[in-house]
PDB file of N, CA and C in Angstrom:
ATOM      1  N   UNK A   1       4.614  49.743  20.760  1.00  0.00           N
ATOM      2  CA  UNK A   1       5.884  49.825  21.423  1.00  0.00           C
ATOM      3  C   UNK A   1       6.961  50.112  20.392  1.00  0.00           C
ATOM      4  N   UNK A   2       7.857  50.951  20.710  1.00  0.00           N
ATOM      5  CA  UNK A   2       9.147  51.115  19.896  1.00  0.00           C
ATOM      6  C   UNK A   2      10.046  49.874  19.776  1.00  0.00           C
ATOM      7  N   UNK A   3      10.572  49.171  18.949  1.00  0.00           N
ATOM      8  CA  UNK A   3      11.655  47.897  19.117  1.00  0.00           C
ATOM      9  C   UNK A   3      12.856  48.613  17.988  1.00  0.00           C
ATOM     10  N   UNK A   4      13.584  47.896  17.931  1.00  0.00           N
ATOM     11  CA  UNK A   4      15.161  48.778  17.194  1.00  0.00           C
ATOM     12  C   UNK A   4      15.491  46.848  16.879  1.00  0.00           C
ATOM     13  N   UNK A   5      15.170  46.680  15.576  1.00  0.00           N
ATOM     14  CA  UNK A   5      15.376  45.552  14.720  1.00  0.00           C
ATOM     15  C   UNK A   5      16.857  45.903  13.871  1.00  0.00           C
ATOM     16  N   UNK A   6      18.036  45.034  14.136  1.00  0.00           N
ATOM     17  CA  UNK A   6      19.042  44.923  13.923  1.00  0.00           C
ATOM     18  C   UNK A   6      19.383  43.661  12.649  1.00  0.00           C
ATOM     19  N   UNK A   7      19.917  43.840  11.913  1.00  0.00           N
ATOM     20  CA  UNK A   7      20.339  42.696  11.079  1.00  0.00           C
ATOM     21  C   UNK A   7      21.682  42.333  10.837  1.00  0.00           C
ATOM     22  N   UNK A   8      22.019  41.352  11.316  1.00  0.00           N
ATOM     23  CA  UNK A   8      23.820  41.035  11.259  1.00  0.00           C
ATOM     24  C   UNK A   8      23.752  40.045  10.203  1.00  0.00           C
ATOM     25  N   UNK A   9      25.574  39.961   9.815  1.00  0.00           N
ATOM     26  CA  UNK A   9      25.844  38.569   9.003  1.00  0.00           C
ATOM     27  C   UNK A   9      27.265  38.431   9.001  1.00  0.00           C
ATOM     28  N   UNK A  10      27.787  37.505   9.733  1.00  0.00           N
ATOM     29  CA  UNK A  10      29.283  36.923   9.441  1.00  0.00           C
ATOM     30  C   UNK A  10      29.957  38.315  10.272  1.00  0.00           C
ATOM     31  N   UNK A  11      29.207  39.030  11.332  1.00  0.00           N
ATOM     32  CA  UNK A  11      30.109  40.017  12.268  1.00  0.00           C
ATOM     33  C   UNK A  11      29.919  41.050  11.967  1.00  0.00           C
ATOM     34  N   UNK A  12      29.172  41.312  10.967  1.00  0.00           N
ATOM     35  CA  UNK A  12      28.808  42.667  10.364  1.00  0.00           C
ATOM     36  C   UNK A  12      27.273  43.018  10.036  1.00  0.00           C
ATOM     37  N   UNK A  13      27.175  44.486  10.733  1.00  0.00           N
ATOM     38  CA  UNK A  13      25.682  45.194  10.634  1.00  0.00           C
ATOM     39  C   UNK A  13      25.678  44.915   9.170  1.00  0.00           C
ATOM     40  N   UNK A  14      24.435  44.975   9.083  1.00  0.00           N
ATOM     41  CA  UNK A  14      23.842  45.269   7.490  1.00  0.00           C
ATOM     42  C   UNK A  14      22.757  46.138   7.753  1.00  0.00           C
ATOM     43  N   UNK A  15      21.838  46.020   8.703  1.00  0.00           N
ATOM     44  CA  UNK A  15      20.660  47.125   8.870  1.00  0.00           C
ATOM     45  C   UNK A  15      20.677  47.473  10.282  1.00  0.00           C
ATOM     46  N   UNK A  16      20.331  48.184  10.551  1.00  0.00           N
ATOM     47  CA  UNK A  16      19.476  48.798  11.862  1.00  0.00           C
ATOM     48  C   UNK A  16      18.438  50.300  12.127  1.00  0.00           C
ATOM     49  N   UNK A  17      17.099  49.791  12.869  1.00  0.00           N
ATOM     50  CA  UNK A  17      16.415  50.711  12.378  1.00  0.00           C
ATOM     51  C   UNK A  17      15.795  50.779  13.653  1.00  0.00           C
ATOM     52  N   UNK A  18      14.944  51.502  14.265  1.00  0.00           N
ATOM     53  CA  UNK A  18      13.531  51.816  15.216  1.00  0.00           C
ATOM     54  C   UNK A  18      12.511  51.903  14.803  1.00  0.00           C
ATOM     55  N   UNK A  19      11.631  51.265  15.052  1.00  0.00           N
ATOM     56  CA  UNK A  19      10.074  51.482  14.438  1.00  0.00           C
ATOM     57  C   UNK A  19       9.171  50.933  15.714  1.00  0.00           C
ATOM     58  N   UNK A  20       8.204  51.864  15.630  1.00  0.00           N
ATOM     59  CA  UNK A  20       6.935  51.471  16.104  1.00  0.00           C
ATOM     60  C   UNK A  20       6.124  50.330  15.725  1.00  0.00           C
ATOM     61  N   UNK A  21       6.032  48.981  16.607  1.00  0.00           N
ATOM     62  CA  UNK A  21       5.071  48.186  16.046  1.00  0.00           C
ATOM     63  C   UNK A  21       3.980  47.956  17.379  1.00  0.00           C
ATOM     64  N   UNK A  22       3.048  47.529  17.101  1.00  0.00           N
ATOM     65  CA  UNK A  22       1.578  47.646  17.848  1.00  0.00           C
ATOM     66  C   UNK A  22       1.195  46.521  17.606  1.00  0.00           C
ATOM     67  N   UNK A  23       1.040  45.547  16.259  1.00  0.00           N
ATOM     68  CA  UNK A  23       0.389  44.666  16.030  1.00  0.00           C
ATOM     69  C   UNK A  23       0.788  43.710  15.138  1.00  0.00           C
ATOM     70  N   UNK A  24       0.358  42.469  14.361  1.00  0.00           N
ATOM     71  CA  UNK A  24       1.024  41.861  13.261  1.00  0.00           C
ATOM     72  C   UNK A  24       1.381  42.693  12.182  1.00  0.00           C
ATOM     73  N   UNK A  25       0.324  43.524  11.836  1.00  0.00           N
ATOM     74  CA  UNK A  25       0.505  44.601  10.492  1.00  0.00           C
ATOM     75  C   UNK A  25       1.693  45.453  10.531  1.00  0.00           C
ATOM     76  N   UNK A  26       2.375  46.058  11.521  1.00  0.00           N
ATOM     77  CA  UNK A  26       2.617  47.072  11.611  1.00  0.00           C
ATOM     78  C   UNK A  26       4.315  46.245  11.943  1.00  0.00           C
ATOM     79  N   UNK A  27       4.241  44.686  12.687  1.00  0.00           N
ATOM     80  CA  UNK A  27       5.010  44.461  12.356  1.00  0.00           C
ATOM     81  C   UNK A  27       5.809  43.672  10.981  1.00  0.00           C
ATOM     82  N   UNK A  28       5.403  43.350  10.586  1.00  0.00           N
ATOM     83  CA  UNK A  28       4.918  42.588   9.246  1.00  0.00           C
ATOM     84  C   UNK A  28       5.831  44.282   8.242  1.00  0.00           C
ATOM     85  N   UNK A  29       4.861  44.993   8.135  1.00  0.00           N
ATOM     86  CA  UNK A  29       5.678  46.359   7.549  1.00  0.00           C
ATOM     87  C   UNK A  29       7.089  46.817   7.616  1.00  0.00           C
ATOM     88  N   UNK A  30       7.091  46.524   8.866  1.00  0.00           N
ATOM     89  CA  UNK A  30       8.661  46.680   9.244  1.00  0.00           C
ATOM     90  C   UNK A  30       9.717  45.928   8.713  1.00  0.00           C
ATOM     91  N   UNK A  31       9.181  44.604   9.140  1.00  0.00           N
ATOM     92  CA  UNK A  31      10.397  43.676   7.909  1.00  0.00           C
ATOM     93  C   UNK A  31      10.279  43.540   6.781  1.00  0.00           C
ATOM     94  N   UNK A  32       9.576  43.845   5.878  1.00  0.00           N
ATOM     95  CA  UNK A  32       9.147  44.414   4.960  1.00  0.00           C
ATOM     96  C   UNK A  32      10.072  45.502   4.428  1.00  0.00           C
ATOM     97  N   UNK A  33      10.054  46.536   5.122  1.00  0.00           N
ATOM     98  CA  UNK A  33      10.615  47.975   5.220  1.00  0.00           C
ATOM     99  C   UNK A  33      12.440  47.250   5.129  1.00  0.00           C
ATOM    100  N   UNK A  34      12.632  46.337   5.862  1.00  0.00           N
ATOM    101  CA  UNK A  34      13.957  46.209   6.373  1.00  0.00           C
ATOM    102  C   UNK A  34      14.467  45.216   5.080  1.00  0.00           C
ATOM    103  N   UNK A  35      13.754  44.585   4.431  1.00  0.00           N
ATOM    104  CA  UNK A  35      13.749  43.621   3.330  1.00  0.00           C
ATOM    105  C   UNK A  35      14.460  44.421   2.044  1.00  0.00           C
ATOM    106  N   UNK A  36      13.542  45.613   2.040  1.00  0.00           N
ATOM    107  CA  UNK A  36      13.626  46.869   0.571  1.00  0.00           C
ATOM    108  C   UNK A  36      14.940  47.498   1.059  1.00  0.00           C
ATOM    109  N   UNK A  37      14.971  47.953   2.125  1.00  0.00           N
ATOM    110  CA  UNK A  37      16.103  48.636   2.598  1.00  0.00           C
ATOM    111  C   UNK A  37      17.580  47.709   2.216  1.00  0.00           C
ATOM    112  N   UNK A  38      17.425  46.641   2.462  1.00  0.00           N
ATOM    113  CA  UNK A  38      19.227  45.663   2.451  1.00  0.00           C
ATOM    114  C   UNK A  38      19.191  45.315   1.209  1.00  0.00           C
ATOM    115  N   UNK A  39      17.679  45.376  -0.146  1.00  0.00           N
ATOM    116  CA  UNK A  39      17.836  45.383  -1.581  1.00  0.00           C
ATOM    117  C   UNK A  39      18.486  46.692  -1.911  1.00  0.00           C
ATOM    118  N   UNK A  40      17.808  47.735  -2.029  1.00  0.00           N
ATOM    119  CA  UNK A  40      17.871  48.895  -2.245  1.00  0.00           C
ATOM    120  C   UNK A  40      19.862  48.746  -1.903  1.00  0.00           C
ATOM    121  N   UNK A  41      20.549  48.603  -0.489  1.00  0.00           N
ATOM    122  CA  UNK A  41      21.726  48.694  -0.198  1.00  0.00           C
ATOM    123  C   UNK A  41      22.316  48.192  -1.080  1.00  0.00           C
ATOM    124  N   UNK A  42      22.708  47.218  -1.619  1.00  0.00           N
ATOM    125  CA  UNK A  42      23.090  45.846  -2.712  1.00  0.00           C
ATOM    126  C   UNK A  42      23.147  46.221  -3.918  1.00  0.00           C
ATOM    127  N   UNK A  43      22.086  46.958  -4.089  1.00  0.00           N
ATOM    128  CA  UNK A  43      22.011  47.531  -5.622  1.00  0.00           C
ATOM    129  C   UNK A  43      23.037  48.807  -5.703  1.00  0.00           C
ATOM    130  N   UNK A  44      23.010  49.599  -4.558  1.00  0.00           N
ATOM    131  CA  UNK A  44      23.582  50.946  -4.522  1.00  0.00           C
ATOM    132  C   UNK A  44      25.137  50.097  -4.343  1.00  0.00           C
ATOM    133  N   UNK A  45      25.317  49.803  -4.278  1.00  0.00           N
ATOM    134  CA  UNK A  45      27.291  49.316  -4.050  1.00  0.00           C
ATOM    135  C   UNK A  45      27.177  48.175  -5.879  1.00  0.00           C
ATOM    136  N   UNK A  46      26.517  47.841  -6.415  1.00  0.00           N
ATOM    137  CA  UNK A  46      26.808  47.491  -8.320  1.00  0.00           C
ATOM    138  C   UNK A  46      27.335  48.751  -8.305  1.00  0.00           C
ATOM    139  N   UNK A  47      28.423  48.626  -9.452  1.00  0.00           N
ATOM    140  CA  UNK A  47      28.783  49.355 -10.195  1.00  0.00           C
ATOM    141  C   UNK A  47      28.394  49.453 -11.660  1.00  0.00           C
ATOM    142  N   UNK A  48      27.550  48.548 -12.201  1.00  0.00           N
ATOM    143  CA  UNK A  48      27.244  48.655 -13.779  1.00  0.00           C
ATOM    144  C   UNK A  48      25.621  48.018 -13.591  1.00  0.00           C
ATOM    145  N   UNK A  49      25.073  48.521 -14.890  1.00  0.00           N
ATOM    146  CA  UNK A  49      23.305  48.277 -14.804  1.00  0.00           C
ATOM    147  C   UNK A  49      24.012  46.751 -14.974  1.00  0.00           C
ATOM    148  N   UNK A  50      24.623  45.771 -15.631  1.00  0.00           N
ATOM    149  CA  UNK A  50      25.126  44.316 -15.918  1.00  0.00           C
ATOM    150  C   UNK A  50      24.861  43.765 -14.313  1.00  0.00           C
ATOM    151  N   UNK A  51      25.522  44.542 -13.314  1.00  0.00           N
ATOM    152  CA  UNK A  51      25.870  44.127 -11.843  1.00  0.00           C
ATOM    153  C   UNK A  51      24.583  43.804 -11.781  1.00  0.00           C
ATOM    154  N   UNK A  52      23.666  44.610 -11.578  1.00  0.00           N
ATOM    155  CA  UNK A  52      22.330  45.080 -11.105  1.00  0.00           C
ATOM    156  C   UNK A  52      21.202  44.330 -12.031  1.00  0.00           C
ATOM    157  N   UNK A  53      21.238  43.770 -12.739  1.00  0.00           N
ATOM    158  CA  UNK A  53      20.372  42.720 -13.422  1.00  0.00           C
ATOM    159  C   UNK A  53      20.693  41.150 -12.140  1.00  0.00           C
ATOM    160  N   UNK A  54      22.028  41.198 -12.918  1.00  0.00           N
ATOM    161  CA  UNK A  54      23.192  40.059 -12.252  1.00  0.00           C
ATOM    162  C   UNK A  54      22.035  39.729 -10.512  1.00  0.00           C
ATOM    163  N   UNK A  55      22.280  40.764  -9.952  1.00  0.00           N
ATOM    164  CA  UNK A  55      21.573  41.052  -8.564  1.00  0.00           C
ATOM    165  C   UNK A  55      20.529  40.778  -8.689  1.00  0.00           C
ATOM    166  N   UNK A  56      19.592  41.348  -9.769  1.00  0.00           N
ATOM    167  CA  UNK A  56      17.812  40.931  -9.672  1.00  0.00           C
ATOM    168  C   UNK A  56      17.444  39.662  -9.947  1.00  0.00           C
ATOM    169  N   UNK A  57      18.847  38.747 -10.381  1.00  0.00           N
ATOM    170  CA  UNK A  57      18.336  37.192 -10.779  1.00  0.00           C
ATOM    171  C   UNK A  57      18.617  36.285  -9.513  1.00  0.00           C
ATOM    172  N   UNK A  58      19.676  36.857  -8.603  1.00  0.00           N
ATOM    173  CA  UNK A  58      19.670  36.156  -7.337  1.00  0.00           C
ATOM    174  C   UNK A  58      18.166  36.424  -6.642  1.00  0.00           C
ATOM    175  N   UNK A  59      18.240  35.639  -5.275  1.00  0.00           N
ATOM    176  CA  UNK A  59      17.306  35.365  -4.745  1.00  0.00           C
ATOM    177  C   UNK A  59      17.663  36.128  -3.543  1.00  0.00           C
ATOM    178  N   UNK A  60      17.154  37.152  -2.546  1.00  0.00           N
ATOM    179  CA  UNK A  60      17.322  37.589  -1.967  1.00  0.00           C
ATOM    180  C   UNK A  60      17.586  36.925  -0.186  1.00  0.00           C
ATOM    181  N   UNK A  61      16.715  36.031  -0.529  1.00  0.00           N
ATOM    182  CA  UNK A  61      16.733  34.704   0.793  1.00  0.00           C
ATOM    183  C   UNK A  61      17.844  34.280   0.649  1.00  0.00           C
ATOM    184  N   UNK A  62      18.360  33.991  -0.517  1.00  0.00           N
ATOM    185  CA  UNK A  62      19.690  32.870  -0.515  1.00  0.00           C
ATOM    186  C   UNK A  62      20.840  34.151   0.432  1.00  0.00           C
ATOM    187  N   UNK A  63      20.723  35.611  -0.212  1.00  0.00           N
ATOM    188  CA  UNK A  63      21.787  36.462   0.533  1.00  0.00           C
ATOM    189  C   UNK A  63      21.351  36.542   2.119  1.00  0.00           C
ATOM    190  N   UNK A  64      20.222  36.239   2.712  1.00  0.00           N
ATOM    191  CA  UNK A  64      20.229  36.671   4.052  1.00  0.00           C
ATOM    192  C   UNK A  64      20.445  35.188   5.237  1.00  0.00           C
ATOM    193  N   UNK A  65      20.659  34.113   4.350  1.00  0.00           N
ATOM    194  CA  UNK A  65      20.774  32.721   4.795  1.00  0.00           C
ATOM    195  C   UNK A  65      22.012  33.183   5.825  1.00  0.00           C
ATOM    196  N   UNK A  66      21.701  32.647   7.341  1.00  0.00           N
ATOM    197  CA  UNK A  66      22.646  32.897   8.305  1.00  0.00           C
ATOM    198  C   UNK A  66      22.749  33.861   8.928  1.00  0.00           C
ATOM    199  N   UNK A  67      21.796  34.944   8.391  1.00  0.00           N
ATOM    200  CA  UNK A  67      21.750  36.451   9.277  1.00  0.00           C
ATOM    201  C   UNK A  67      20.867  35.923  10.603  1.00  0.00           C
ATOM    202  N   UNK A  68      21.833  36.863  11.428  1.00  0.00           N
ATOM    203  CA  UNK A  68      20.725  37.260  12.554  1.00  0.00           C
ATOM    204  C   UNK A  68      20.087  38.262  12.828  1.00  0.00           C
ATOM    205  N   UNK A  69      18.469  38.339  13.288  1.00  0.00           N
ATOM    206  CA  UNK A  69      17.763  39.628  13.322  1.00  0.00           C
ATOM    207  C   UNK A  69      17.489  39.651  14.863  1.00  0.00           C
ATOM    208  N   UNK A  70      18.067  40.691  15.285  1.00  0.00           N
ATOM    209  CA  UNK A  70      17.570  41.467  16.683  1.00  0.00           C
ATOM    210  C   UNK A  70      16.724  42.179  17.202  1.00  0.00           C
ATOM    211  N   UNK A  71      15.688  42.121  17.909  1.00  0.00           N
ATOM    212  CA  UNK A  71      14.716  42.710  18.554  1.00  0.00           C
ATOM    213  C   UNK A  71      14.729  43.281  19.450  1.00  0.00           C
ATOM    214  N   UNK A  72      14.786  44.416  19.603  1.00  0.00           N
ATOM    215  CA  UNK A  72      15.183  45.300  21.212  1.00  0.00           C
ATOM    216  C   UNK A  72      13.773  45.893  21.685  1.00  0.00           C
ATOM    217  N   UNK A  73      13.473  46.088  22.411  1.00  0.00           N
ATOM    218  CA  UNK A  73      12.504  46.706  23.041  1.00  0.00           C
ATOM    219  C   UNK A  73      12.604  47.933  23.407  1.00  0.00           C
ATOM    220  N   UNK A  74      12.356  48.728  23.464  1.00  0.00           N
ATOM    221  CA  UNK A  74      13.145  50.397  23.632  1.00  0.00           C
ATOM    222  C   UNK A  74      12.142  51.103  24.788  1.00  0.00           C
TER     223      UNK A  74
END
């Protein structure tokens, strides 16, 4: 089935995507996929490699504490 997994925080999108999931694996991949994607974002808005270390010593859980993730069914 297609679902469209949304990620909010404090009123504001941070991700949204569509993917096909079928099974644990395939969903499992997806948040996965959606995990790299809101790193990958974070890193691209540092402005200095300093920022971007700075970033790789946080914990990525501690930044998503309080998000909500949405599941749509499509």
């Amino acid at each position: 089935m297609k679902i469209r997994m949304r990620i909010s925080k404090d009123g504001a999108s941070l991700y949204e995507r569509v993917y096909d999931v079928f099974d644990a694996e395939s969903f499992g991949k997806a948040c996965a996929d959606a995990w790299c994607a809101l790193e990958e974002q974070q890193m691209e808005k540092e402005d200095s490699i300093g920022a971007v270390m700075e970033h790789l010593k946080r914990d990525m859980l501690d930044q998503m504490m309080g998000a909500n993730i949405t599941l749509e069914q499509l």
